[in-house]
PDB file of N, CA and C in Angstrom:
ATOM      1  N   UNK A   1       0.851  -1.174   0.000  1.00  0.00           N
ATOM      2  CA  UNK A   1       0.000   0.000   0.000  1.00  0.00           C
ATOM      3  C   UNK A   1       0.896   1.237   0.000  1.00  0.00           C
ATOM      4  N   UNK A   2       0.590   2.289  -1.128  1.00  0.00           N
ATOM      5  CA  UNK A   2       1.418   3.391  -1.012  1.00  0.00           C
ATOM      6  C   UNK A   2       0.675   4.311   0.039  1.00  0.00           C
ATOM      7  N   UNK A   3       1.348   5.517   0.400  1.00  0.00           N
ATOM      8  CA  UNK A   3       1.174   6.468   1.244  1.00  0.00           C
ATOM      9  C   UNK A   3      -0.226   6.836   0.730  1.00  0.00           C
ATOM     10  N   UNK A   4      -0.403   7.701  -0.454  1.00  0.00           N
ATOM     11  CA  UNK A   4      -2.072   8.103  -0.638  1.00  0.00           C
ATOM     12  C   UNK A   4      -3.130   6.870  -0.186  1.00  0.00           C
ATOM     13  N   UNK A   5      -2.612   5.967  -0.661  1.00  0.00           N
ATOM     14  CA  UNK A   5      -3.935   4.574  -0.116  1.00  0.00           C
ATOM     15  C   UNK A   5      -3.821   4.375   1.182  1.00  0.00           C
ATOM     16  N   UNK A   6      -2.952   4.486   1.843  1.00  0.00           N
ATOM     17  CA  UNK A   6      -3.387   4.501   3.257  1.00  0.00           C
ATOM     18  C   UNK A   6      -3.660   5.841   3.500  1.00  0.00           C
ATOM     19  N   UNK A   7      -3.501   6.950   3.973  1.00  0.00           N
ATOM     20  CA  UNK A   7      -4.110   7.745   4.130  1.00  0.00           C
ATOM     21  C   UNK A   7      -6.165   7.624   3.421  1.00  0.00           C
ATOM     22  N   UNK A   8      -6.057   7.373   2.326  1.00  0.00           N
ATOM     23  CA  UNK A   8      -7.294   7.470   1.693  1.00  0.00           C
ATOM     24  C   UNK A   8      -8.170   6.518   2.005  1.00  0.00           C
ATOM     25  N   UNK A   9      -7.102   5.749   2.713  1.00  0.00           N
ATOM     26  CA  UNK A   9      -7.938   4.542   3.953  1.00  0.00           C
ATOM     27  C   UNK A   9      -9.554   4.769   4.773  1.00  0.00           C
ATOM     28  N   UNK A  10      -9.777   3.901   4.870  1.00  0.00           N
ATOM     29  CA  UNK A  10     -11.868   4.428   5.524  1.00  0.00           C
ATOM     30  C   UNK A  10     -10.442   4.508   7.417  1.00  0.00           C
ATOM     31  N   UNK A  11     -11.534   5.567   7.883  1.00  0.00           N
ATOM     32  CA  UNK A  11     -10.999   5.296   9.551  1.00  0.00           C
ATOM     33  C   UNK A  11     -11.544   4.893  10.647  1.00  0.00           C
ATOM     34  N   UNK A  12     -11.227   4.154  11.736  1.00  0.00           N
ATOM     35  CA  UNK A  12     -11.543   3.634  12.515  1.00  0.00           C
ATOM     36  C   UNK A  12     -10.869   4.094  13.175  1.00  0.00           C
ATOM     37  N   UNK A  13     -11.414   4.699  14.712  1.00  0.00           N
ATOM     38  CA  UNK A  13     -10.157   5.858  15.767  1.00  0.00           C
ATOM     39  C   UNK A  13     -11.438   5.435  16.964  1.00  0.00           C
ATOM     40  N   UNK A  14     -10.220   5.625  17.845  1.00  0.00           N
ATOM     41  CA  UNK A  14     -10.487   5.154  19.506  1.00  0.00           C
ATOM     42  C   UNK A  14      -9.885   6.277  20.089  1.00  0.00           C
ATOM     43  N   UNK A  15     -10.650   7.296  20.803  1.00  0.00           N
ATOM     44  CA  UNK A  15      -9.541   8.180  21.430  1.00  0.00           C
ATOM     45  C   UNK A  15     -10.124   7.783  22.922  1.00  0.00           C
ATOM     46  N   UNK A  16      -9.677   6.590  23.365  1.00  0.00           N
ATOM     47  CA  UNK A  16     -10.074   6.141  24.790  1.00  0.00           C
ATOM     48  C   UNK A  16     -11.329   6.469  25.200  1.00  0.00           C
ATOM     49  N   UNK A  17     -12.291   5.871  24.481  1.00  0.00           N
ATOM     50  CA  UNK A  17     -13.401   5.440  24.614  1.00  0.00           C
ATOM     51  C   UNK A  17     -14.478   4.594  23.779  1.00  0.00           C
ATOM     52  N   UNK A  18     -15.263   5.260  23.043  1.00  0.00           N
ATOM     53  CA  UNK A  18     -16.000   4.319  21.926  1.00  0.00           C
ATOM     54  C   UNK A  18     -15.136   4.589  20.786  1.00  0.00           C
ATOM     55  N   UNK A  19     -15.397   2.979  19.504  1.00  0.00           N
ATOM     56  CA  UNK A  19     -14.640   3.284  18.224  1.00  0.00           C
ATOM     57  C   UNK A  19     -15.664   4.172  17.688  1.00  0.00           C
ATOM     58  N   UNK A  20     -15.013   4.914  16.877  1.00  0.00           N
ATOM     59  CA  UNK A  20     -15.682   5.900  15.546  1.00  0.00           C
ATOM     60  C   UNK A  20     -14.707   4.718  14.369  1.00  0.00           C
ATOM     61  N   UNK A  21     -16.027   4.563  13.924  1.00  0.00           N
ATOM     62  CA  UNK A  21     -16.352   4.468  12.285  1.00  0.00           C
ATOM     63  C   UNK A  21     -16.645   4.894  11.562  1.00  0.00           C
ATOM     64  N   UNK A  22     -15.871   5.417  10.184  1.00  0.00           N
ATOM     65  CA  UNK A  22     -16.500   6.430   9.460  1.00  0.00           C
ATOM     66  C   UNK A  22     -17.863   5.731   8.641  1.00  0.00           C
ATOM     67  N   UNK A  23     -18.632   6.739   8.648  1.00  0.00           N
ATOM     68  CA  UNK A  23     -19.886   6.415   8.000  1.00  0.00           C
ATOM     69  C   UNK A  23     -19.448   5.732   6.464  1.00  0.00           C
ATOM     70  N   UNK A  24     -20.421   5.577   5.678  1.00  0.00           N
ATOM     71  CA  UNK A  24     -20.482   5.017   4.172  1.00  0.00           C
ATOM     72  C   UNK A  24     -18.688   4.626   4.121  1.00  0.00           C
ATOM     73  N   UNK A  25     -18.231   3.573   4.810  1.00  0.00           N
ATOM     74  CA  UNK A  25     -17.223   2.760   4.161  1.00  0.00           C
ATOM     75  C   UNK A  25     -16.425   1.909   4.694  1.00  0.00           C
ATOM     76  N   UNK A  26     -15.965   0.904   4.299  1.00  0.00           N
ATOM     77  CA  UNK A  26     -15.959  -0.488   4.602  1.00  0.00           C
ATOM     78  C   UNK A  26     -15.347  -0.240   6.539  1.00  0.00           C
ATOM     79  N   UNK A  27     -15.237   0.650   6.580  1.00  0.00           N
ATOM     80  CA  UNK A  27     -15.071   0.305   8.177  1.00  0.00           C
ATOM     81  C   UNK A  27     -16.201   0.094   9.258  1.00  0.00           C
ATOM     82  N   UNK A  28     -17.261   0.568   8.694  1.00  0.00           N
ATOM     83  CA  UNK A  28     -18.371  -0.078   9.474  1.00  0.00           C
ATOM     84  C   UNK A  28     -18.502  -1.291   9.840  1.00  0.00           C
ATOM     85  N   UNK A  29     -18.337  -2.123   8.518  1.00  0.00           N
ATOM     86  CA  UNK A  29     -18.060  -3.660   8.793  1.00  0.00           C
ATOM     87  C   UNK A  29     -17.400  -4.273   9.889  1.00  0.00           C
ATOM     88  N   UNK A  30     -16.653  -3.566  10.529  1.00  0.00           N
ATOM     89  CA  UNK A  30     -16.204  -3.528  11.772  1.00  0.00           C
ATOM     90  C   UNK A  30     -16.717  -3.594  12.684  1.00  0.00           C
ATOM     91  N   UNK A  31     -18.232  -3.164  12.845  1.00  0.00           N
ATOM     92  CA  UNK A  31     -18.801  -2.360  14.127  1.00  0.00           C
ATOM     93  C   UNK A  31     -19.029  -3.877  14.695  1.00  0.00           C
ATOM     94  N   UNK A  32     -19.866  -5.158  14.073  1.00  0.00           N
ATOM     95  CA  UNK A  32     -20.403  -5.694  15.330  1.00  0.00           C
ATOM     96  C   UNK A  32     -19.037  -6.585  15.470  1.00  0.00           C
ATOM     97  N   UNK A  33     -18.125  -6.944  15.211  1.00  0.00           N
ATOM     98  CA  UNK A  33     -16.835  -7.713  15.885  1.00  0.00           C
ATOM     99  C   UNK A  33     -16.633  -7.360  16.656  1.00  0.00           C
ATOM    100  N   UNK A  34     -16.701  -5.841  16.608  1.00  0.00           N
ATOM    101  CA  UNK A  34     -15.907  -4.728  18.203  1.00  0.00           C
ATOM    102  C   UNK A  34     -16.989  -4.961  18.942  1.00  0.00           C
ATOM    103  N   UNK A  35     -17.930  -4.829  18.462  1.00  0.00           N
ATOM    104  CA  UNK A  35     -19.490  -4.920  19.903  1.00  0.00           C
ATOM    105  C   UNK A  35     -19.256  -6.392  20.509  1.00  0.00           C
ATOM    106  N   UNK A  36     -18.818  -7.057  19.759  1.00  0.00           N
ATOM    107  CA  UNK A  36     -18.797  -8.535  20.088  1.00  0.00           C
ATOM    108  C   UNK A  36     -17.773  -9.166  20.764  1.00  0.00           C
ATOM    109  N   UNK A  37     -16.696  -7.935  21.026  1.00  0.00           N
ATOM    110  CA  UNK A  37     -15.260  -8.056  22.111  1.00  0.00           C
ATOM    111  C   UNK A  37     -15.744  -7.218  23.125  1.00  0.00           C
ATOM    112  N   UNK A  38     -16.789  -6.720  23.121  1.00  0.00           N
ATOM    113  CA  UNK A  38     -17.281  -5.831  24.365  1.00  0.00           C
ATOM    114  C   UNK A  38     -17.012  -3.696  23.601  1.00  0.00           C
ATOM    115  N   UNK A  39     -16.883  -3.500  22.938  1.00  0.00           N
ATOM    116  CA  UNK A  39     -16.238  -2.302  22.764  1.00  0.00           C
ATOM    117  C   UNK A  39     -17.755  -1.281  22.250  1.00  0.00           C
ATOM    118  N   UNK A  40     -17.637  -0.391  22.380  1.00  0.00           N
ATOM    119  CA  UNK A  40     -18.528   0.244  21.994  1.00  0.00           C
ATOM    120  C   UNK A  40     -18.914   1.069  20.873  1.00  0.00           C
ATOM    121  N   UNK A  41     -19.018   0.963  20.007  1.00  0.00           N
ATOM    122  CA  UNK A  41     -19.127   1.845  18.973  1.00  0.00           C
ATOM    123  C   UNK A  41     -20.378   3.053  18.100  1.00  0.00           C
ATOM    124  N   UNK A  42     -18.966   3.610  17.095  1.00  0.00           N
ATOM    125  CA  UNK A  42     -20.127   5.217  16.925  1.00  0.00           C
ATOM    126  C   UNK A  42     -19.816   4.870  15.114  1.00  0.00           C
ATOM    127  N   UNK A  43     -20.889   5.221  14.471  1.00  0.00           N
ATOM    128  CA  UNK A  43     -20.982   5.251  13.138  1.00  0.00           C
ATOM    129  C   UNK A  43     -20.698   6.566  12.455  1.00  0.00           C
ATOM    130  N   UNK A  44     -20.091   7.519  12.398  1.00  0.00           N
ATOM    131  CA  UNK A  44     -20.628   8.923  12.153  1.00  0.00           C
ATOM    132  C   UNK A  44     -19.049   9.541  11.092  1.00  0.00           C
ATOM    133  N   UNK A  45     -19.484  10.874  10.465  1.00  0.00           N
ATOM    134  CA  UNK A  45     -18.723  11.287   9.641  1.00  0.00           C
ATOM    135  C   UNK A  45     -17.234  11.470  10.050  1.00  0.00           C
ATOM    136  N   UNK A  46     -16.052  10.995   9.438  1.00  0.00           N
ATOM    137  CA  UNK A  46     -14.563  11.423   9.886  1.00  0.00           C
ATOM    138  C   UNK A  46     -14.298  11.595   9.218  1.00  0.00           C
ATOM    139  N   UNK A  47     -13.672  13.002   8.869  1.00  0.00           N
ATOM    140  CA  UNK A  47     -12.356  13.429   8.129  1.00  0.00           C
ATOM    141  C   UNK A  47     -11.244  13.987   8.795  1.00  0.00           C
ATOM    142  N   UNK A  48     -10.380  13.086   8.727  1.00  0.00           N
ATOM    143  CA  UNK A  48      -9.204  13.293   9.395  1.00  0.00           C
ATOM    144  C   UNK A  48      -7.886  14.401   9.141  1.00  0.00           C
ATOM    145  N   UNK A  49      -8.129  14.753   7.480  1.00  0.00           N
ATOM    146  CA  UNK A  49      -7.443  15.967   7.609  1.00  0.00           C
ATOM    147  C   UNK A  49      -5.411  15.747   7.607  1.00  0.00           C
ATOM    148  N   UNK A  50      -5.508  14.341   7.544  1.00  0.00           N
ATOM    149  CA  UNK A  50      -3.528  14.050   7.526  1.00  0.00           C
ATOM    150  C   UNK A  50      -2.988  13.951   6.415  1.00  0.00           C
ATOM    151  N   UNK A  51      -1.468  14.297   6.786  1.00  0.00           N
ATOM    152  CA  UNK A  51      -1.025  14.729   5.326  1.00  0.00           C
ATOM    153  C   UNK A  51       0.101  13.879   6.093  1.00  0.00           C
ATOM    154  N   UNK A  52       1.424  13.454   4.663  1.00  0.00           N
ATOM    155  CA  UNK A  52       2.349  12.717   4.960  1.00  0.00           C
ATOM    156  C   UNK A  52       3.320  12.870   3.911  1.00  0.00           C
ATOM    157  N   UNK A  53       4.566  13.226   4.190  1.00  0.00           N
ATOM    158  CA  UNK A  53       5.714  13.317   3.303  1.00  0.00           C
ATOM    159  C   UNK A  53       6.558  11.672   3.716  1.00  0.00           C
ATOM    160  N   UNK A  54       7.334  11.338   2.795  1.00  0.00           N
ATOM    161  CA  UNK A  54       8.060  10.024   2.719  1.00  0.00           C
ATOM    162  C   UNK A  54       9.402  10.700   1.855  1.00  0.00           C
ATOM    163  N   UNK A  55      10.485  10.628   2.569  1.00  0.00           N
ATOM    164  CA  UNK A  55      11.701  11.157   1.967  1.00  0.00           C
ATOM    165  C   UNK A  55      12.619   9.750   1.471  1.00  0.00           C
ATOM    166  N   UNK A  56      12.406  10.211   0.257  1.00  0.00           N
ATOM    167  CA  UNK A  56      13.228   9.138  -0.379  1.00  0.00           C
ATOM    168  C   UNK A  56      14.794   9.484  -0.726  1.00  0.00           C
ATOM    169  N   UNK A  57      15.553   8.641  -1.230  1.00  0.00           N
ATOM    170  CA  UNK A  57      17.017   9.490  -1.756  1.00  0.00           C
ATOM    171  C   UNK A  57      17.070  10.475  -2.262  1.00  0.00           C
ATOM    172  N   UNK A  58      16.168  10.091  -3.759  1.00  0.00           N
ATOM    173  CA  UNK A  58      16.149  11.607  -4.823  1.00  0.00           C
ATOM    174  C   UNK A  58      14.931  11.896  -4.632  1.00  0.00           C
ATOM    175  N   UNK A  59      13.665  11.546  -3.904  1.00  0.00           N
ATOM    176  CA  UNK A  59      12.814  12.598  -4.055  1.00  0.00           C
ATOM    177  C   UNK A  59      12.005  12.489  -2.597  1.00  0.00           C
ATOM    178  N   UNK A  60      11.379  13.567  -2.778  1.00  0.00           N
ATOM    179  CA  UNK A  60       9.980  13.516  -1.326  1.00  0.00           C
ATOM    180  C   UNK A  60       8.630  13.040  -2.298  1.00  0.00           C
ATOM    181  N   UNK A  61       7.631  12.412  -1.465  1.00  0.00           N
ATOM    182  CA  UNK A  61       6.769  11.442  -2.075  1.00  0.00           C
ATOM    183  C   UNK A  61       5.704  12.320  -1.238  1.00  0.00           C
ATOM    184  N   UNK A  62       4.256  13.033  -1.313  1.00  0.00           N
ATOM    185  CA  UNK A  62       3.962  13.936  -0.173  1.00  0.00           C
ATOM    186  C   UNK A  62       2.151  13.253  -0.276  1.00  0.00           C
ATOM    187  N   UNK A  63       1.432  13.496   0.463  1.00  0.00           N
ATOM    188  CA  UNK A  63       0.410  12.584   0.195  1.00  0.00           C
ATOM    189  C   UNK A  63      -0.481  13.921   1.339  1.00  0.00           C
ATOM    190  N   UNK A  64      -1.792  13.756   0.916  1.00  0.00           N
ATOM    191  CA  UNK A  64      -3.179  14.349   1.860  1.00  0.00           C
ATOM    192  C   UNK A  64      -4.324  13.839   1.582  1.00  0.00           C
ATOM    193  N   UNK A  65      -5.194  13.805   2.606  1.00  0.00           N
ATOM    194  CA  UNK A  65      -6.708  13.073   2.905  1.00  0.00           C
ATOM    195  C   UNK A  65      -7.299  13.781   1.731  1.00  0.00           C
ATOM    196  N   UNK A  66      -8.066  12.875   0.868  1.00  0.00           N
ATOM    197  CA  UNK A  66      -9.003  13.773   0.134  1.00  0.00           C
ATOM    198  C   UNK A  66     -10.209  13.923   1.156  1.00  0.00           C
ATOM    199  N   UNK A  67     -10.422  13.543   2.375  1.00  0.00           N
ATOM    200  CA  UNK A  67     -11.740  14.326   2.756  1.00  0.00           C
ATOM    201  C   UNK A  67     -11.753  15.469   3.234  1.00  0.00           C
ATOM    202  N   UNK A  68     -10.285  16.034   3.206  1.00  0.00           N
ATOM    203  CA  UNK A  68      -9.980  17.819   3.585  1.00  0.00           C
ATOM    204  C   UNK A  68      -9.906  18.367   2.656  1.00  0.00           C
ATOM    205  N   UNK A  69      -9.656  19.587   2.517  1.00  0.00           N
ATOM    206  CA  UNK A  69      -9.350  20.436   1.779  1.00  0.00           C
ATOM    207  C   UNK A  69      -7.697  20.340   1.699  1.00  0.00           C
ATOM    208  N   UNK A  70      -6.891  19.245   2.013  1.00  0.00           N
ATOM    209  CA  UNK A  70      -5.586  18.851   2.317  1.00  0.00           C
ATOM    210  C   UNK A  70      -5.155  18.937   0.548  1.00  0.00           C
ATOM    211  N   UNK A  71      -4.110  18.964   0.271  1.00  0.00           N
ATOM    212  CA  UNK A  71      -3.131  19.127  -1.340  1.00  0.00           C
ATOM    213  C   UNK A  71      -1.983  18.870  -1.421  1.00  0.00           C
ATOM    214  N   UNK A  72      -1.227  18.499  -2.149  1.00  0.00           N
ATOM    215  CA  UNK A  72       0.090  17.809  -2.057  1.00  0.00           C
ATOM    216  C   UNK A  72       0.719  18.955  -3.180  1.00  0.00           C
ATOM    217  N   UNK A  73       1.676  19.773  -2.658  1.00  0.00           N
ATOM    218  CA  UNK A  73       2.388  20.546  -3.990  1.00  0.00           C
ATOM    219  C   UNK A  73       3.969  20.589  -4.217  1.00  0.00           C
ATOM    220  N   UNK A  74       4.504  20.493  -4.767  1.00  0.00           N
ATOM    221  CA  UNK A  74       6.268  20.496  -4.501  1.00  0.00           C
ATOM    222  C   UNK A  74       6.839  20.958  -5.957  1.00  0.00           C
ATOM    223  N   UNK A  75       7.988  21.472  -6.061  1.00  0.00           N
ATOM    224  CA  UNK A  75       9.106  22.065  -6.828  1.00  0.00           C
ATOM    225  C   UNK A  75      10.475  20.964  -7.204  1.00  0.00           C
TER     226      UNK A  75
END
């Protein structure tokens, strides 16, 4: 998986308490396994908004969420 495909990844986030699942995409599929280890979960909109550079020898590789207004630009 390159950097844009994970980032462009569906999300699933725990900030020490219930999971959030982002709505409309395959991470929902998730929800009743986690209900079914005891965990609690939320269905609702995430855009996470992360961006990620990868420095290679000769070049930088730069990547952002398309659910932000996030952009990748370089020289």
């Amino acid at each position: 998986m390159d950097i844009q495909d994970a980032i462009s990844a569906p999300n699933l986030l725990n900030r020490f308490g219930s999971y959030e699942l982002e709505m409309d995409t395959t991470a929902v599929q998730w929800q009743h396994a986690l209900n079914d280890l005891g965990y609690k979960t939320d269905v609702r909109k995430l855009n996470s908004g992360v961006q990620a550079i990868i420095i290679e020898p000769s070049r930088l590789v730069g990547s952002a969420d398309p659910r932000r207004e996030g952009r990748v630009m370089g020289d």
